[in-house]
C-alpha atoms as a PDB file:
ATOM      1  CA  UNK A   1      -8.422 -46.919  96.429  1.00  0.00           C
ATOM      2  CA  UNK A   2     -10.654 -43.743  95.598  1.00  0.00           C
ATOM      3  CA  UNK A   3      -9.723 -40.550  95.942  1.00  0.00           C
ATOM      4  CA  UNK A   4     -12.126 -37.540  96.380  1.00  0.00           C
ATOM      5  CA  UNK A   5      -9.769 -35.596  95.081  1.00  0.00           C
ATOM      6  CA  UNK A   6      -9.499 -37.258  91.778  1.00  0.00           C
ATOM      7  CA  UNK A   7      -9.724 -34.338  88.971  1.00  0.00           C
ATOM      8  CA  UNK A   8     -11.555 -37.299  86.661  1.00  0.00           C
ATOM      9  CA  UNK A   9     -13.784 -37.996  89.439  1.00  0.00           C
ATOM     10  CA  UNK A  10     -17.493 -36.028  88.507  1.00  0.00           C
ATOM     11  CA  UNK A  11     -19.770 -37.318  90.642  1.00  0.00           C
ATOM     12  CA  UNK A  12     -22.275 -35.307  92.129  1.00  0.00           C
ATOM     13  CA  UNK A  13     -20.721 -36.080  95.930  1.00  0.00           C
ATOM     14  CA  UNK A  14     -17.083 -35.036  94.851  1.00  0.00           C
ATOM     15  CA  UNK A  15     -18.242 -31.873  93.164  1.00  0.00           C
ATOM     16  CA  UNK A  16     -20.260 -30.162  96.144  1.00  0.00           C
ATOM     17  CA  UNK A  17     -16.830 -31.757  99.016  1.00  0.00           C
ATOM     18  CA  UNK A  18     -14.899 -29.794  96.690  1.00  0.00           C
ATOM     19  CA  UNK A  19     -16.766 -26.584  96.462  1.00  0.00           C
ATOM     20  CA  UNK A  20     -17.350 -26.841 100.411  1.00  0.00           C
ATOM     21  CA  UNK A  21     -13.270 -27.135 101.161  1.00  0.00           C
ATOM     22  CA  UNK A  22     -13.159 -24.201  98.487  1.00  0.00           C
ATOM     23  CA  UNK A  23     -14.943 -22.024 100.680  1.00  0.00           C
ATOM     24  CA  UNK A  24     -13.677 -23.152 103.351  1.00  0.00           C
ATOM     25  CA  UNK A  25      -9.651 -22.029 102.131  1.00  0.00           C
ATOM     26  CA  UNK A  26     -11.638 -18.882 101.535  1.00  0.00           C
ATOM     27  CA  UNK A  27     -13.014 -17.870 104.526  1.00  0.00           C
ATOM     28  CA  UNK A  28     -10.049 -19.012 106.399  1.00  0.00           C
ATOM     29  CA  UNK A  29      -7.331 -17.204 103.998  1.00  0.00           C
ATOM     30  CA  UNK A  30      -9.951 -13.890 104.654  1.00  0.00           C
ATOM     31  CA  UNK A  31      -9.750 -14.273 107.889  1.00  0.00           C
ATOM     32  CA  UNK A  32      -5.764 -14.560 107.901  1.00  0.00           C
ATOM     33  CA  UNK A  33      -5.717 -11.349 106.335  1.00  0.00           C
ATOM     34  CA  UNK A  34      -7.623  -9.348 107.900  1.00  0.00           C
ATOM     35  CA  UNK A  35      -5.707 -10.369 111.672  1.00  0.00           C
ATOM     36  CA  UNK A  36      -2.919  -7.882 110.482  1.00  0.00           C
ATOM     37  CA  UNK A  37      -5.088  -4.985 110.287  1.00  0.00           C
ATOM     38  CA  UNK A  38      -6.592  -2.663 113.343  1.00  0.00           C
ATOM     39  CA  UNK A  39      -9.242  -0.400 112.920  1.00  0.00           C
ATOM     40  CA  UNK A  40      -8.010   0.448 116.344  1.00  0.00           C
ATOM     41  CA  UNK A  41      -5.540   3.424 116.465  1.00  0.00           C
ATOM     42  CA  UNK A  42      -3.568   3.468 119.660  1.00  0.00           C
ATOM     43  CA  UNK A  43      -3.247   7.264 119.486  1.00  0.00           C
ATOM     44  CA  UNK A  44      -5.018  10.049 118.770  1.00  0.00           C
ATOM     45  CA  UNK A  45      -3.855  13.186 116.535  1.00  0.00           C
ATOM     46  CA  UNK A  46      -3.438  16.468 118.084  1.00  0.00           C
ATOM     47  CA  UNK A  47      -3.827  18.224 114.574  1.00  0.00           C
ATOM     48  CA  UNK A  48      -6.496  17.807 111.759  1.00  0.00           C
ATOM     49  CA  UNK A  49      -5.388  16.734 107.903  1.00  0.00           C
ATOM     50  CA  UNK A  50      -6.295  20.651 107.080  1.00  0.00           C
ATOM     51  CA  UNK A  51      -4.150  21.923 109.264  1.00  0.00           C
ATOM     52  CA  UNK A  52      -0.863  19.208 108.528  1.00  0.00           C
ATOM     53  CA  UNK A  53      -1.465  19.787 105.105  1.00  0.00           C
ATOM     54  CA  UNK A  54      -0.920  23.937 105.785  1.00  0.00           C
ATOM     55  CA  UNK A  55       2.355  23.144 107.287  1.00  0.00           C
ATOM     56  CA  UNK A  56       3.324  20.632 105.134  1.00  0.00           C
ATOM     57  CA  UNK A  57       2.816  23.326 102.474  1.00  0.00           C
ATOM     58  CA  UNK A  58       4.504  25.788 104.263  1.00  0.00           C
ATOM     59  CA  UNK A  59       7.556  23.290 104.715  1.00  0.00           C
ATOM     60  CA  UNK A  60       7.866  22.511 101.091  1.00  0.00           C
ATOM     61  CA  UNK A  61       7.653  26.152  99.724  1.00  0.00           C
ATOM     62  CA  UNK A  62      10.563  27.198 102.557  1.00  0.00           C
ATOM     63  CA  UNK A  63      12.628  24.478 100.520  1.00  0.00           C
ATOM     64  CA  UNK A  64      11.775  26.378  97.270  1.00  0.00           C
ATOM     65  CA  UNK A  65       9.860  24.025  96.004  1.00  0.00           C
ATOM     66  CA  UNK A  66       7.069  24.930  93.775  1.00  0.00           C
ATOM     67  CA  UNK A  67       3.925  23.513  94.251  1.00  0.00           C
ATOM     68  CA  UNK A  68       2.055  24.145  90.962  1.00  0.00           C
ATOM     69  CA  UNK A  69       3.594  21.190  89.725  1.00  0.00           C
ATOM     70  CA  UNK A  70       2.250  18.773  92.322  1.00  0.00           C
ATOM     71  CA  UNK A  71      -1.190  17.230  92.474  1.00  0.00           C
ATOM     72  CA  UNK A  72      -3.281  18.406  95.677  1.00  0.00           C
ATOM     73  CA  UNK A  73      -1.230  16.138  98.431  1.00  0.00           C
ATOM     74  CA  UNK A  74      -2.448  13.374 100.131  1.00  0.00           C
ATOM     75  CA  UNK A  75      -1.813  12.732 103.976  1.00  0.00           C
ATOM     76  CA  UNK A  76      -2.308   9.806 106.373  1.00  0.00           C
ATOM     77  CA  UNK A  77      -1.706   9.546 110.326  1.00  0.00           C
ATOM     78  CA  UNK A  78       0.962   6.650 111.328  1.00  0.00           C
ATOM     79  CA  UNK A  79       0.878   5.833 107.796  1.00  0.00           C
ATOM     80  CA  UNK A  80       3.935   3.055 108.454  1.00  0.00           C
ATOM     81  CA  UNK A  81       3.898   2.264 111.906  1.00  0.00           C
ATOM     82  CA  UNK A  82       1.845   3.668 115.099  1.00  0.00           C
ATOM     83  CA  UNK A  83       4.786   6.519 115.127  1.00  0.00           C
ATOM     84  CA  UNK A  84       2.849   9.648 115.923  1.00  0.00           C
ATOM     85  CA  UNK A  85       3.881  10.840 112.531  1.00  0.00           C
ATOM     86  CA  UNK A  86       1.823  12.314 109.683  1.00  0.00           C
ATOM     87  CA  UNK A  87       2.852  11.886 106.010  1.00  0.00           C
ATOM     88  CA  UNK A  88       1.706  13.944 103.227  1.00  0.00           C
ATOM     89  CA  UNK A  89       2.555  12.622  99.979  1.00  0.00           C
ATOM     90  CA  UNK A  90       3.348  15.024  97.113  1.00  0.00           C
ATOM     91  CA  UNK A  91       2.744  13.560  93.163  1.00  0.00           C
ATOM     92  CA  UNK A  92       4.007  15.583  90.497  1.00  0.00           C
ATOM     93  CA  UNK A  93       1.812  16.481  87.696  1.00  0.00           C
ATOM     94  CA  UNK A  94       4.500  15.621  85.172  1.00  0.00           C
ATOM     95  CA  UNK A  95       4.868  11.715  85.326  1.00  0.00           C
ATOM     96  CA  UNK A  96       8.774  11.411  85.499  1.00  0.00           C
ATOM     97  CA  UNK A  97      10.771   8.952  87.963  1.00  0.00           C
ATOM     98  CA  UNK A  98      11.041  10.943  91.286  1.00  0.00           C
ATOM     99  CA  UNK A  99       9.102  13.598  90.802  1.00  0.00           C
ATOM    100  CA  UNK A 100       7.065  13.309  94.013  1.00  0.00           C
ATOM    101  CA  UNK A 101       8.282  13.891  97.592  1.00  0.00           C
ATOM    102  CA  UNK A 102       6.771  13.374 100.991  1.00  0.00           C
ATOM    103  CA  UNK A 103       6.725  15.632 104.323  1.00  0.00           C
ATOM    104  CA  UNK A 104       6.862  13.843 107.224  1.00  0.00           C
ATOM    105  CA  UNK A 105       5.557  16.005 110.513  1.00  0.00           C
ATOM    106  CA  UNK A 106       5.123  14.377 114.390  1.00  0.00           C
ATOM    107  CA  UNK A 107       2.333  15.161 115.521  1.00  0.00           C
ATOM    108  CA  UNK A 108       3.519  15.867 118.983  1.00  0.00           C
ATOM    109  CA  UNK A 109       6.240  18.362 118.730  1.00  0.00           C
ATOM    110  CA  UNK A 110       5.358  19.835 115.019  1.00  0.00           C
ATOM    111  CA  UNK A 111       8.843  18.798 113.473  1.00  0.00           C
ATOM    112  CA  UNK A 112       8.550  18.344 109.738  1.00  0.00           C
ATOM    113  CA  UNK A 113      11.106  17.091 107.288  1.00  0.00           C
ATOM    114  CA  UNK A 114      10.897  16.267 103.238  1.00  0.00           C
ATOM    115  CA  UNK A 115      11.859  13.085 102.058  1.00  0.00           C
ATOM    116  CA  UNK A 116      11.987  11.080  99.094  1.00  0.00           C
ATOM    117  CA  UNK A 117      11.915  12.214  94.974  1.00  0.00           C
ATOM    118  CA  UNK A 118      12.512  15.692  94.063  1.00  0.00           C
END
């Protein structure tokens, strides 16, 4: 019995079948992937990066903690889950275990909170 799928197997047929189901398993694992993720946000943010990024500031300096020795912060909206929350992620300069932290603000009522490193 022959086998197309014989590794041995060179002939010119076998070759371009194979190259065909390769892109095939390609397109299809591409595809798979790219199901999970919307471009679609189901809500809309009341406040701008600039200003979360003020607060978030403001938040982590009331805790006494000293900004200098954090990299300019990063923030995404419903960074985890469609939440209503912003996150603004704090690295520290000095590359030790836990020295980052992360404010967490909702968007609709303005609550923040730190969490994480430190």
């Amino acid at each position: 019995m022959h086998s197309s799928w014989n590794v041995e197997d060179r002939s010119p047929g076998t070759d371009m079948d194979f190259c065909r189901l390769m892109l095939c398993v390609a397109v299809f694992c591409g595809s798979l992937l790219g199901c999970g993720q919307s471009t679609h946000r189901h809500h809309s943010p009341r406040f701008s990066p600039e200003q979360i990024i003020l607060v978030a500031n403001q938040v982590a300096v009331k805790a006494n903690i000293d900004l200098s020795k954090y990299k300019a912060p990063e923030v995404e909206f419903e960074y985890i889950e469609e939440d209503w929350n912003w996150a603004v992620f704090y690295e520290g300069i000095e590359p030790i275990i836990g020295n980052h932290f992360t404010v967490i603000i909702d968007d609709r009522t303005g609550f923040a909170r730190i969490v994480g490193g430190l």
